[in-house]
C-alpha atoms as a PDB file:
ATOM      1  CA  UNK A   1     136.683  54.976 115.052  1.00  0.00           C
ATOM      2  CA  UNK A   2     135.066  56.378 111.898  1.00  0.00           C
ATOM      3  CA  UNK A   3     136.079  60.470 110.913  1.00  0.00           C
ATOM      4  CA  UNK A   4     133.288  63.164 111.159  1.00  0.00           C
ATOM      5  CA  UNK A   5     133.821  62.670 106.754  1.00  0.00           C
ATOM      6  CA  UNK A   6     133.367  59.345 107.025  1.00  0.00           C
ATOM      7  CA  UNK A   7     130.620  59.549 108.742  1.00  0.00           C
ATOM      8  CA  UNK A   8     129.099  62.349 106.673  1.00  0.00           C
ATOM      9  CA  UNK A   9     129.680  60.603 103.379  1.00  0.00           C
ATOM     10  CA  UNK A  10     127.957  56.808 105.347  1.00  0.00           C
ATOM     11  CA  UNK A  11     124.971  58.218 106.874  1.00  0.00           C
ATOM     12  CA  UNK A  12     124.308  61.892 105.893  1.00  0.00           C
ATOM     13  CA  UNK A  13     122.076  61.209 103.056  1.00  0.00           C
ATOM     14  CA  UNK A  14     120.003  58.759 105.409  1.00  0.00           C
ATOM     15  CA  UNK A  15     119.304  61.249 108.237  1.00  0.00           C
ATOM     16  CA  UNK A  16     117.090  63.639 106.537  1.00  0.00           C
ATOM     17  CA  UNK A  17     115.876  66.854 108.022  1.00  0.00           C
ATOM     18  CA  UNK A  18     114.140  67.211 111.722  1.00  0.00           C
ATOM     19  CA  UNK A  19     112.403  69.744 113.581  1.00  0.00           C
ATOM     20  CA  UNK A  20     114.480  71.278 116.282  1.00  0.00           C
ATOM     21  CA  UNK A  21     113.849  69.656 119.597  1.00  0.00           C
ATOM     22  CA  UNK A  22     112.628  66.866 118.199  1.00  0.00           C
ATOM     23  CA  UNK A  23     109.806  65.515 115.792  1.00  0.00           C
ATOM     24  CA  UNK A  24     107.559  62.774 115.422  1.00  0.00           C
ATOM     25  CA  UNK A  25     109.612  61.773 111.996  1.00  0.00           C
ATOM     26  CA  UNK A  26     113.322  61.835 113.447  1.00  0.00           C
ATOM     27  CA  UNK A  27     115.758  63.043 116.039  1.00  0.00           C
ATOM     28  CA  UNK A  28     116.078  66.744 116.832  1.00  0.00           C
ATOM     29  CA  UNK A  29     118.654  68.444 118.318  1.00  0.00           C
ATOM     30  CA  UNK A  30     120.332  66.670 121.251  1.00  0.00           C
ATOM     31  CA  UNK A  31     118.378  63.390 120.474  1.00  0.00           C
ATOM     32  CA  UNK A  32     121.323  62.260 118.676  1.00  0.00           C
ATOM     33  CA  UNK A  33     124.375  59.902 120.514  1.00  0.00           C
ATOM     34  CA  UNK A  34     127.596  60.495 119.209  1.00  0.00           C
ATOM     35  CA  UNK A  35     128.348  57.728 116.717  1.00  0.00           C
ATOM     36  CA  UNK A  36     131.522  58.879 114.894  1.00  0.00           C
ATOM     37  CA  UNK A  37     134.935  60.890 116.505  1.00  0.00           C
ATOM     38  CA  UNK A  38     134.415  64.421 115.419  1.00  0.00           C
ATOM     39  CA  UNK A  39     138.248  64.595 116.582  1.00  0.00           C
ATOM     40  CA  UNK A  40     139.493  61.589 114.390  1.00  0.00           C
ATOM     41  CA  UNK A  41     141.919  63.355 112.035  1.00  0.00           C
ATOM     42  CA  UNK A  42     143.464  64.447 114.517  1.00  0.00           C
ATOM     43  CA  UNK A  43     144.421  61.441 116.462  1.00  0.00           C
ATOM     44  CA  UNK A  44     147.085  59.062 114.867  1.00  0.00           C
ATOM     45  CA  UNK A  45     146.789  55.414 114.472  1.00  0.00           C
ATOM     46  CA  UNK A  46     146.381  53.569 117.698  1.00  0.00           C
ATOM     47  CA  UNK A  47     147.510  49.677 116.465  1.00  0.00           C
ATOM     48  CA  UNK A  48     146.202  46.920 118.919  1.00  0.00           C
ATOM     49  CA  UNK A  49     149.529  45.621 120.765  1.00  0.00           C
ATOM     50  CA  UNK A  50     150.177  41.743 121.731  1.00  0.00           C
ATOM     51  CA  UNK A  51     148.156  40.624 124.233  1.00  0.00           C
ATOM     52  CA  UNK A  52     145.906  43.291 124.266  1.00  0.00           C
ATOM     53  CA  UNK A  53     142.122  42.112 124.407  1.00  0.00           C
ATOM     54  CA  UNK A  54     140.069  42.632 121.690  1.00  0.00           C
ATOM     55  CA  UNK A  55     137.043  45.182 121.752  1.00  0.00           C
ATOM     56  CA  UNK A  56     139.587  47.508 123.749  1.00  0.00           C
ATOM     57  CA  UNK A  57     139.432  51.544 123.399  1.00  0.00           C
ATOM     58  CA  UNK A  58     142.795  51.638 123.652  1.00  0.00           C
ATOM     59  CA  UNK A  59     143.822  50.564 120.121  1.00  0.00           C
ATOM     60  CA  UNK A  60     141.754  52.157 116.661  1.00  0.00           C
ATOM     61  CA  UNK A  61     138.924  49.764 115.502  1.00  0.00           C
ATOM     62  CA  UNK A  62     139.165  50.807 111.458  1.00  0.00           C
ATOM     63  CA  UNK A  63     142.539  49.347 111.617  1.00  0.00           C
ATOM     64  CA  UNK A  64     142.529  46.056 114.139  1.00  0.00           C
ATOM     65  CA  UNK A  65     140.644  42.795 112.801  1.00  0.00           C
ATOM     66  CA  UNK A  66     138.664  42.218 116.262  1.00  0.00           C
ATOM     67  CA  UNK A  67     137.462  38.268 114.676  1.00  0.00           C
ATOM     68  CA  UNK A  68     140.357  37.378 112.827  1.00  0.00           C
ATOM     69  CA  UNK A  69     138.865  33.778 112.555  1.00  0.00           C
ATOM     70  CA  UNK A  70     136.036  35.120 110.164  1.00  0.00           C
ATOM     71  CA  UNK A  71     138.573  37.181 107.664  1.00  0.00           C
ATOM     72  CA  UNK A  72     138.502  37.465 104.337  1.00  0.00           C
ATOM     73  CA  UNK A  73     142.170  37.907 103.784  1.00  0.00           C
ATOM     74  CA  UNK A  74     144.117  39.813 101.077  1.00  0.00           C
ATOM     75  CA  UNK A  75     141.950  43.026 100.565  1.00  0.00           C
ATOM     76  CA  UNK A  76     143.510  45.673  99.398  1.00  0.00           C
ATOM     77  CA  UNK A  77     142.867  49.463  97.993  1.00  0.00           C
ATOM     78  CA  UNK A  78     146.095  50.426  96.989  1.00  0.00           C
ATOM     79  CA  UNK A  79     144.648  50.875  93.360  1.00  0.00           C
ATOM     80  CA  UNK A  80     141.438  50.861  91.518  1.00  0.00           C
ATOM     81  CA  UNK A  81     142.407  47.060  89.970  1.00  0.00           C
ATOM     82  CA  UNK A  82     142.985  46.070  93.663  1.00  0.00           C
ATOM     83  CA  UNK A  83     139.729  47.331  94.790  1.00  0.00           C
ATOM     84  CA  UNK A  84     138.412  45.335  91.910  1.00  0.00           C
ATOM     85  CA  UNK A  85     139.742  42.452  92.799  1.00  0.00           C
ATOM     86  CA  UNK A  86     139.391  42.323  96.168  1.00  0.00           C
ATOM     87  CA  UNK A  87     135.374  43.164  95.557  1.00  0.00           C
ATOM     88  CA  UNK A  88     135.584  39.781  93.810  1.00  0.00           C
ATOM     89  CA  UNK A  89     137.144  37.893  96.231  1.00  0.00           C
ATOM     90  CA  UNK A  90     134.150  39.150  98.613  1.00  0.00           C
ATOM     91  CA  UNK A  91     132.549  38.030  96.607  1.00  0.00           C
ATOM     92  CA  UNK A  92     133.127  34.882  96.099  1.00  0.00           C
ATOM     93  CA  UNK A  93     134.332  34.209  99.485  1.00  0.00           C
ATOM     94  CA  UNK A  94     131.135  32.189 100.732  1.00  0.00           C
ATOM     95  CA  UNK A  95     130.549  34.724 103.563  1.00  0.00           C
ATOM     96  CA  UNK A  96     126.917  35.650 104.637  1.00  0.00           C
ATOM     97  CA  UNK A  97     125.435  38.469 103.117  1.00  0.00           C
ATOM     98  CA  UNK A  98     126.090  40.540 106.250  1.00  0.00           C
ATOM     99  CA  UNK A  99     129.707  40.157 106.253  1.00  0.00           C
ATOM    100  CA  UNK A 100     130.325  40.432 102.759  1.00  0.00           C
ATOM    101  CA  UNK A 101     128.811  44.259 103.093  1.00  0.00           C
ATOM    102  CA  UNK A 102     130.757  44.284 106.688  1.00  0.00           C
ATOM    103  CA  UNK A 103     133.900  43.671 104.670  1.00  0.00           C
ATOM    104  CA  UNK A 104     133.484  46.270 101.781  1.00  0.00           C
ATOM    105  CA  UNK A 105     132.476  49.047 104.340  1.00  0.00           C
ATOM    106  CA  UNK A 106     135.449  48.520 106.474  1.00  0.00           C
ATOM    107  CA  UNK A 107     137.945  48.739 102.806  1.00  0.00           C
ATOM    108  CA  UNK A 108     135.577  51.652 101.815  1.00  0.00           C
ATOM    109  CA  UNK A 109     136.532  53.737 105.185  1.00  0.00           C
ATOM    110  CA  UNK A 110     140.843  52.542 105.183  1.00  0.00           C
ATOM    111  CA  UNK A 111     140.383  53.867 101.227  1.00  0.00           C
ATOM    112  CA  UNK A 112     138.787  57.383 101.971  1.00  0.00           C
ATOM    113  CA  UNK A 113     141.352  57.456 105.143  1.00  0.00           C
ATOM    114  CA  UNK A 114     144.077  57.147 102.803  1.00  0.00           C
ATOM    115  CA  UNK A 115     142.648  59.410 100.388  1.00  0.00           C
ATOM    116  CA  UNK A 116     142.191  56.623  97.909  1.00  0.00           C
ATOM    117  CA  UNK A 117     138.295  57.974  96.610  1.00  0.00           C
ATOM    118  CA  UNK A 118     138.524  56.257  93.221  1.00  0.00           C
ATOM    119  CA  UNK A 119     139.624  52.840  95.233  1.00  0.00           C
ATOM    120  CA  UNK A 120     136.682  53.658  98.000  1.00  0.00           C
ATOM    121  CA  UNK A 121     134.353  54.419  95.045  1.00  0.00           C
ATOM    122  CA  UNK A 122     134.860  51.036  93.695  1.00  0.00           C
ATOM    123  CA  UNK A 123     133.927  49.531  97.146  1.00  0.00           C
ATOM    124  CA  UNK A 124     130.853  51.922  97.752  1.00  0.00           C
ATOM    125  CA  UNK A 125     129.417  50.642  93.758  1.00  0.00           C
ATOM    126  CA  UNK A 126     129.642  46.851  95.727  1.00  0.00           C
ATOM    127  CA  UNK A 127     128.165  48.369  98.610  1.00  0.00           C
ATOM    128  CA  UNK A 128     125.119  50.171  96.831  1.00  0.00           C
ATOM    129  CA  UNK A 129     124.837  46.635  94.695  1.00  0.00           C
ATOM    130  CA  UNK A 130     124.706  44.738  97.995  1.00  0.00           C
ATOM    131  CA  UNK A 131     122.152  47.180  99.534  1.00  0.00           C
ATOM    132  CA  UNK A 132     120.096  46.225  96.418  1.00  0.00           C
ATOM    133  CA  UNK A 133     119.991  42.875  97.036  1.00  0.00           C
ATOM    134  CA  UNK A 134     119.429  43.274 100.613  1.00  0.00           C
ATOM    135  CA  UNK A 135     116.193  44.786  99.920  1.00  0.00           C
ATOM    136  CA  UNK A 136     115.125  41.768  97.676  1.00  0.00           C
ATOM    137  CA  UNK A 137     115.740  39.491 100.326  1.00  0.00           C
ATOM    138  CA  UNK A 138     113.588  41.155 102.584  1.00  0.00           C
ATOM    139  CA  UNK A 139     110.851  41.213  99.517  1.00  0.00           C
ATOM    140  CA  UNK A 140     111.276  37.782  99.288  1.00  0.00           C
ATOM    141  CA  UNK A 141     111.469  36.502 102.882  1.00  0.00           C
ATOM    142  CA  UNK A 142     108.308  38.935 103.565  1.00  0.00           C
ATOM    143  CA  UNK A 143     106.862  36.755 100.244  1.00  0.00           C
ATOM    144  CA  UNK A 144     108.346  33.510 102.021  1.00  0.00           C
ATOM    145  CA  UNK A 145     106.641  34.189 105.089  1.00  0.00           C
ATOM    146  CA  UNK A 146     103.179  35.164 103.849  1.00  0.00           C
ATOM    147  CA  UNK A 147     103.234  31.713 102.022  1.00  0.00           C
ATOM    148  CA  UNK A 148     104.243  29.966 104.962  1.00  0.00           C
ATOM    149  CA  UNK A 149     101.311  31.931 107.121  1.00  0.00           C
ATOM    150  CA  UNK A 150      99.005  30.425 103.826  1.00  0.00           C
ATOM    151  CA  UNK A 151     100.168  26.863 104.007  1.00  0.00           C
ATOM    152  CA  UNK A 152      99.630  26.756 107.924  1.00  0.00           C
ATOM    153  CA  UNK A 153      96.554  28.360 107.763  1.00  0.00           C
ATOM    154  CA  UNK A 154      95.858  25.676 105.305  1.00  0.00           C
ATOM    155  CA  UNK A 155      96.968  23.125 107.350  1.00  0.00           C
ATOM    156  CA  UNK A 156      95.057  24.355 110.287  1.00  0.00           C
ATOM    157  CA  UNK A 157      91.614  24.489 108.192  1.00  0.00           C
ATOM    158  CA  UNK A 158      92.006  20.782 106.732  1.00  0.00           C
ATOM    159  CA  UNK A 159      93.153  19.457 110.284  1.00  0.00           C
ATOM    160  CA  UNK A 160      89.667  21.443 111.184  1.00  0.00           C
ATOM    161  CA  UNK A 161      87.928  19.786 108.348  1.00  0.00           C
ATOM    162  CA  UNK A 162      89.724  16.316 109.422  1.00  0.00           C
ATOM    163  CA  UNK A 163      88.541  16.353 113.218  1.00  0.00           C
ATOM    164  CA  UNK A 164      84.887  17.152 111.890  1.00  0.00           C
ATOM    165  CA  UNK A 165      85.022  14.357 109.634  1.00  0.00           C
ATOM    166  CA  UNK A 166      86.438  11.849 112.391  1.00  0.00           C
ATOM    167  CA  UNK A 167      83.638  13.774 115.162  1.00  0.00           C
ATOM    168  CA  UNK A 168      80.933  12.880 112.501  1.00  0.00           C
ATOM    169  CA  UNK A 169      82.188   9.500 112.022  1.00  0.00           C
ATOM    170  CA  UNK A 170      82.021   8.717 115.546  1.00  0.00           C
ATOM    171  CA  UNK A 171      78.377  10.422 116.092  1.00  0.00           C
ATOM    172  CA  UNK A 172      77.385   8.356 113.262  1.00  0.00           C
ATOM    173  CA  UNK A 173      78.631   4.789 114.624  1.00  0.00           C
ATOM    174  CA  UNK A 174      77.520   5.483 118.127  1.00  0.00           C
ATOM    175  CA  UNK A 175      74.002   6.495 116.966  1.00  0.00           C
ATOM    176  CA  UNK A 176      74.313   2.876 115.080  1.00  0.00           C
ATOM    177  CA  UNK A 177      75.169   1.030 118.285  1.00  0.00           C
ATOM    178  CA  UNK A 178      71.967   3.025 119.692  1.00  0.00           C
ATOM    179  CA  UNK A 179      70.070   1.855 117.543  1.00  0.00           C
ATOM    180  CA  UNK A 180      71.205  -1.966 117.684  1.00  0.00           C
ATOM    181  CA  UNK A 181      71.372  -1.970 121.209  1.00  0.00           C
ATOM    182  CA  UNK A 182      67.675  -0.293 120.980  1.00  0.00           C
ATOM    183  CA  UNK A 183      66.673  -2.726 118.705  1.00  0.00           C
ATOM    184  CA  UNK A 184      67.706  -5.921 121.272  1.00  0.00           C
ATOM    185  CA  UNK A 185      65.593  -4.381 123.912  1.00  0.00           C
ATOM    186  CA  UNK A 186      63.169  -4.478 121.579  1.00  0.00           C
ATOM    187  CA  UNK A 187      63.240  -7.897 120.609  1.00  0.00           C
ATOM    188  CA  UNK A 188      63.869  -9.075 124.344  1.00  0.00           C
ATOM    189  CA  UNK A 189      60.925  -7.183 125.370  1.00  0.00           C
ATOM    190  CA  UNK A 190      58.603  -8.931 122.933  1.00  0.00           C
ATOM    191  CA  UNK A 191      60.168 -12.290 124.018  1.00  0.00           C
ATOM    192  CA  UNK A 192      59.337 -11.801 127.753  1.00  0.00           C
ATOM    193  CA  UNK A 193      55.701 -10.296 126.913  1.00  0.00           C
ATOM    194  CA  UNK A 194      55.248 -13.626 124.590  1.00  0.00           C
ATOM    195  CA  UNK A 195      56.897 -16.074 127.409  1.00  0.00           C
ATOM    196  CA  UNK A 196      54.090 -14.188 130.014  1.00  0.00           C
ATOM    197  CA  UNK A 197      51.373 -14.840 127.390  1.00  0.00           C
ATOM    198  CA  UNK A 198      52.233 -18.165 127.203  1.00  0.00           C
ATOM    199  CA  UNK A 199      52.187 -19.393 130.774  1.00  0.00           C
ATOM    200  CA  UNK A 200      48.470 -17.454 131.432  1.00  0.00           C
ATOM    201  CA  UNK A 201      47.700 -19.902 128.769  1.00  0.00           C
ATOM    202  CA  UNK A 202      49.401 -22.908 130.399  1.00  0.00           C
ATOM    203  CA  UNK A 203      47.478 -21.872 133.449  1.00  0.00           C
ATOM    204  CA  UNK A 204      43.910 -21.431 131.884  1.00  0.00           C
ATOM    205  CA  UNK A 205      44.395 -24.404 130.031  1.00  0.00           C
ATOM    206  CA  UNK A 206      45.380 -26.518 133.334  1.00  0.00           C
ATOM    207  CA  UNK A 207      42.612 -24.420 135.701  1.00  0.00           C
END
């Protein structure tokens, strides 16, 4: 559980000022839900104990590695070069973005815990970097997505274009087959009319 400092020093500069009561821009007073142990000083270290299931209340969460399976081992704050380092090796530790800042954050709180600000500094610097590049990710998947909305619209207008194409093909040939079927009739029409002329003639000839 984070300290009342801790939580001052991660999300005090994000709040911003609100109307008591409440406004349309923020929280007012007694909107807000308790995120941080205004008490935490005061209560000691609670470690997780064996065979006790993870998420519990009953053991501290700044100090107990709830996923242990997802890790990125050998942190340490002890000094500024060990801050340094292990920035580095969260670096380069192939984790998603997410975690990486996960895993600085978590050092960032055990340093100012232990009163280590220079060692927590080094991890907020990371943090700040990462929050950086955060926001050009979202730039560029917003970027990402607006050409992906282009291309299908694309698509969508050339598969438009397409079915025209194959509608007007197929008005076309039918109005051909019209035509050549119009154009038998025709032709089978003047047959009969010439095959009735000629037996009245027959039939003159022979009367």
């Amino acid at each position: 559980m984070k300290t009342f400092q801790t939580y001052l020093d991660e999300y005090a500069n994000t709040l911003g000022t609100y109307a008591t009561g409440g406004a349309s821009t923020g929280p007012g007073m007694g909107q807000y839900v308790p995120t941080a142990d205004l008490n935490a000083k005061k209560n000691p270290r609670i470690p997780r104990k064996k065979g006790q299931p993870a998420g519990s209340d009953k053991h501290s969460d700044l100090y107990t590695d709830e996923n242990p399976k997802g890790t990125i081992h050998g942190l340490k704050f002890a000094t500024v070069q060990d801050a340094m380092a292990s920035v580095k090796k969260i670096e380069g530790s192939g984790k998603k973005h997410a975690h990486k800042i996960q895993a600085a954050i978590a050092m960032e709180q055990r340093a100012r815990e232990m009163g280590k600000t220079a060692e927590a500094a080094v991890y907020r610097t990371y943090i700040e970097k990462m929050k950086k590049k955060t926001k050009e990710m979202q730039k560029e998947s917003e970027v990402d997505d607006a050409r992906e909305r282009k291309k299908r619209a694309l698509q969508g207008f050339n598969q438009q274009i397409q079915n025209a194409k194959r509608i007007d093909s197929r008005n076309k040939e039918r109005e051909k087959d019209k035509k050549e079927r119009d154009k038998e009739r025709e032709q089978q029409t003047k047959e009969r009319e010439k095959q009735s002329k000629d037996r009245s003639s027959n039939a003159t000839t022979q009367s």
